[in-house]
Protein backbone atom coordinates (compact mmCIF):
# COMPACT_ATOMS: atom_id res chain seq x y z
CA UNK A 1 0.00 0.00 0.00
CA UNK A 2 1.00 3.56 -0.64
CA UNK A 3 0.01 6.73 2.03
CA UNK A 4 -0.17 10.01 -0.06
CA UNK A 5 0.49 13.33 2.40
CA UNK A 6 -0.58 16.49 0.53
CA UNK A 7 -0.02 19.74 1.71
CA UNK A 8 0.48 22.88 0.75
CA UNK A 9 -3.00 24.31 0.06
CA UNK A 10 -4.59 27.36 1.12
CA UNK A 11 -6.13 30.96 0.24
CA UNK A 12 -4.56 33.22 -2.08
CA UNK A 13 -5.70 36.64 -3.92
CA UNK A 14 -6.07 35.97 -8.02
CA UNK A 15 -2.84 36.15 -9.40
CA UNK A 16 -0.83 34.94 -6.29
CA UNK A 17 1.06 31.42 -6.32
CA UNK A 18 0.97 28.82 -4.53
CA UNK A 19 2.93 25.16 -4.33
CA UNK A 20 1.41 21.79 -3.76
CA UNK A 21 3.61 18.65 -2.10
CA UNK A 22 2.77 15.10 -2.12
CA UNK A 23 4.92 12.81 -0.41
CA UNK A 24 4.39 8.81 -1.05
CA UNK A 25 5.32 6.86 1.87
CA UNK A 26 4.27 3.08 2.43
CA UNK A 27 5.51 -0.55 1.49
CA UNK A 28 5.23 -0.63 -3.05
CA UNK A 29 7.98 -1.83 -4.72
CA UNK A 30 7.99 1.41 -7.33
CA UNK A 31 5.98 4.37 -8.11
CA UNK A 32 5.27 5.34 -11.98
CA UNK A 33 3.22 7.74 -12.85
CA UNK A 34 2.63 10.33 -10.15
CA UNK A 35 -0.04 13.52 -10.85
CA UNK A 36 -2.34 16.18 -9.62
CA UNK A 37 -6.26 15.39 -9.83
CA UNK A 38 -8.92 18.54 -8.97
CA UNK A 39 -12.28 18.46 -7.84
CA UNK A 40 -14.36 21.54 -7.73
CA UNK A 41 -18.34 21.76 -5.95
CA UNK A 42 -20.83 19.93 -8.32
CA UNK A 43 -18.01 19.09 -10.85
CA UNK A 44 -16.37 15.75 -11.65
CA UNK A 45 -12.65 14.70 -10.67
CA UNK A 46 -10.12 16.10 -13.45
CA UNK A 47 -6.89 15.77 -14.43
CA UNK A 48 -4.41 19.23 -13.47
CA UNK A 49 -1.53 17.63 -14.67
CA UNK A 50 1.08 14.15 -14.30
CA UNK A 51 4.54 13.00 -14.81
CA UNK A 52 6.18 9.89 -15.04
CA UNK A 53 8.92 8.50 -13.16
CA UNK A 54 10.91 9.41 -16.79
CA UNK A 55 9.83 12.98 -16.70
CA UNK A 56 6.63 13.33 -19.12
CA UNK A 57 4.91 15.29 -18.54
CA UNK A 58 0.79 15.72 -19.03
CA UNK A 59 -0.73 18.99 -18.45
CA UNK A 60 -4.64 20.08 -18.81
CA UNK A 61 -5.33 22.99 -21.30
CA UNK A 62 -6.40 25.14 -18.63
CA UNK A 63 -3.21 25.33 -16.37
CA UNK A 64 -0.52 24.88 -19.56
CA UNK A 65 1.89 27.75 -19.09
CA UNK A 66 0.70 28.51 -15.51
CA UNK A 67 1.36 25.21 -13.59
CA UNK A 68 4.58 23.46 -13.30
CA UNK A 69 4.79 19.57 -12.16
CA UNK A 70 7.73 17.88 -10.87
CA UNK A 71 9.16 15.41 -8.84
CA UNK A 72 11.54 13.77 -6.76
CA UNK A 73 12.07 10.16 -7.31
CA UNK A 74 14.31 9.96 -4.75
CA UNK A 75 12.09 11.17 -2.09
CA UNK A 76 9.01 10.07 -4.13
CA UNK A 77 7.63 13.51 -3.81
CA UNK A 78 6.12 14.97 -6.21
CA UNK A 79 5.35 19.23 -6.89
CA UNK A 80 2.77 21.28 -8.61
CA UNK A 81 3.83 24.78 -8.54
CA UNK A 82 1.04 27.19 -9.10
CA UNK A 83 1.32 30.56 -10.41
CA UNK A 84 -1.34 32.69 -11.84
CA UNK A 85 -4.22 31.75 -9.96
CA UNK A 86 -7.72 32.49 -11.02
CA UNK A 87 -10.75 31.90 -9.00
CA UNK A 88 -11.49 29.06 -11.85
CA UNK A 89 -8.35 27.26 -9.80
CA UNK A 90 -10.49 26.83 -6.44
CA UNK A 91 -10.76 23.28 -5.82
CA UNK A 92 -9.78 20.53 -3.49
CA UNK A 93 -6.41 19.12 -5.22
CA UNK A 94 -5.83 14.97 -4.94
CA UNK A 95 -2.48 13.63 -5.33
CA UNK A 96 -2.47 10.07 -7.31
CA UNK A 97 0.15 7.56 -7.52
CA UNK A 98 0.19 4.37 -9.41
CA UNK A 99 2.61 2.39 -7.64
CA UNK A 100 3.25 -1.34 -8.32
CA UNK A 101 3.85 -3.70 -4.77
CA UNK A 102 5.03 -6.97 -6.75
CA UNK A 103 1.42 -8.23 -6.92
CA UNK A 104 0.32 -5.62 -9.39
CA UNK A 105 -0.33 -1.87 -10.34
CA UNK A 106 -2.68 -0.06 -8.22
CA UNK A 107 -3.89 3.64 -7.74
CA UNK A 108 -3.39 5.67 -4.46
CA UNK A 109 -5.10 9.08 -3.77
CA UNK A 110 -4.49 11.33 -1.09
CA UNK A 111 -6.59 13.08 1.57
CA UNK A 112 -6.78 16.06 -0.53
CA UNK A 113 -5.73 19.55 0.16
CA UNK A 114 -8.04 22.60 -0.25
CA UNK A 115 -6.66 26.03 -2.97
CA UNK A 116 -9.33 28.73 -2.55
CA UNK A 117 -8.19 31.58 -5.10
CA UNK A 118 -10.33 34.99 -4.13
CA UNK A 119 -11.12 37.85 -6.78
C-alpha cells in the first residue's frame, strides 16, 4: 500500500502562487506515474496535470503555461507549482500515484488539500 500526504494548500488573492507537495510513503515496490487530480463543488474529478517516473509530462489545457509539475524520485515527492491563480483554480487538489507492490499496479489518492483563489 502507498500513504499520499498532501499539503500545501490554502487561500490566495487571483494572481498569487501557490505550491502543492505530495509525499508517497508506504511498502510498493515502485511508483510510476505520479499527478495532480482537482475536484471543484458539483463538478467531476479532473486531471491538473502528471509526470512519469521518466519525466513526461501531461498537463490540462487550462493550467498549460501557468502550472509546473515535478518530482523527486528519490524522495518520491512529487510538486505542482502554481502561479497565476484564477478563482477558476479553487478546488480541493488529490495527489495520485500508481505504484506497483510486486502483486500488481494499483492507484493511491491522497486526503486532498483545499486552494481557494479569491477575486
Amino acid at each position: 500500500q502507498v500513504q499520499l500526504v498532501e499539503s500545501g494548500g490554502g487561500l490566495v488573492q487571483a494572481g498569487g502562487s501557490l505550491r502543492l507537495s505530495c509525499a508517497a510513503s508506504g511498502t510498493f515496490f515502485s511508483i510510476n506515474t505520479m499527478g495532480w487530480y482537482r475536484q471543484a463543488p458539483g463538478k467531476q474529478r479532473e486531471l491538473v496535470a502528471d509526470i512519469t517516473s521518466g519525466g513526461s509530462t501531461k498537463y490540462a489545457d487550462s493550467v498549460k503555461g501557468r502550472f509546473t509539475i515535478s518530482r523527486d524520485n528519490a524522495k518520491n515527492t512529487v510538486y505542482l507549482q502554481m502561479n497565476s491563480l484564477n478563482p477558476e483554480d479553487t478546488a480541493a487538489y488529490y495527489c495520485k500515484a500508481v505504484f506497483n507492490d510486486r502483486s500488481g499496479w494499483y492507484n493511491g489518492w491522497g486526503q486532498g488539500t483545499q486552494v481557494t483563489v479569491s477575486s
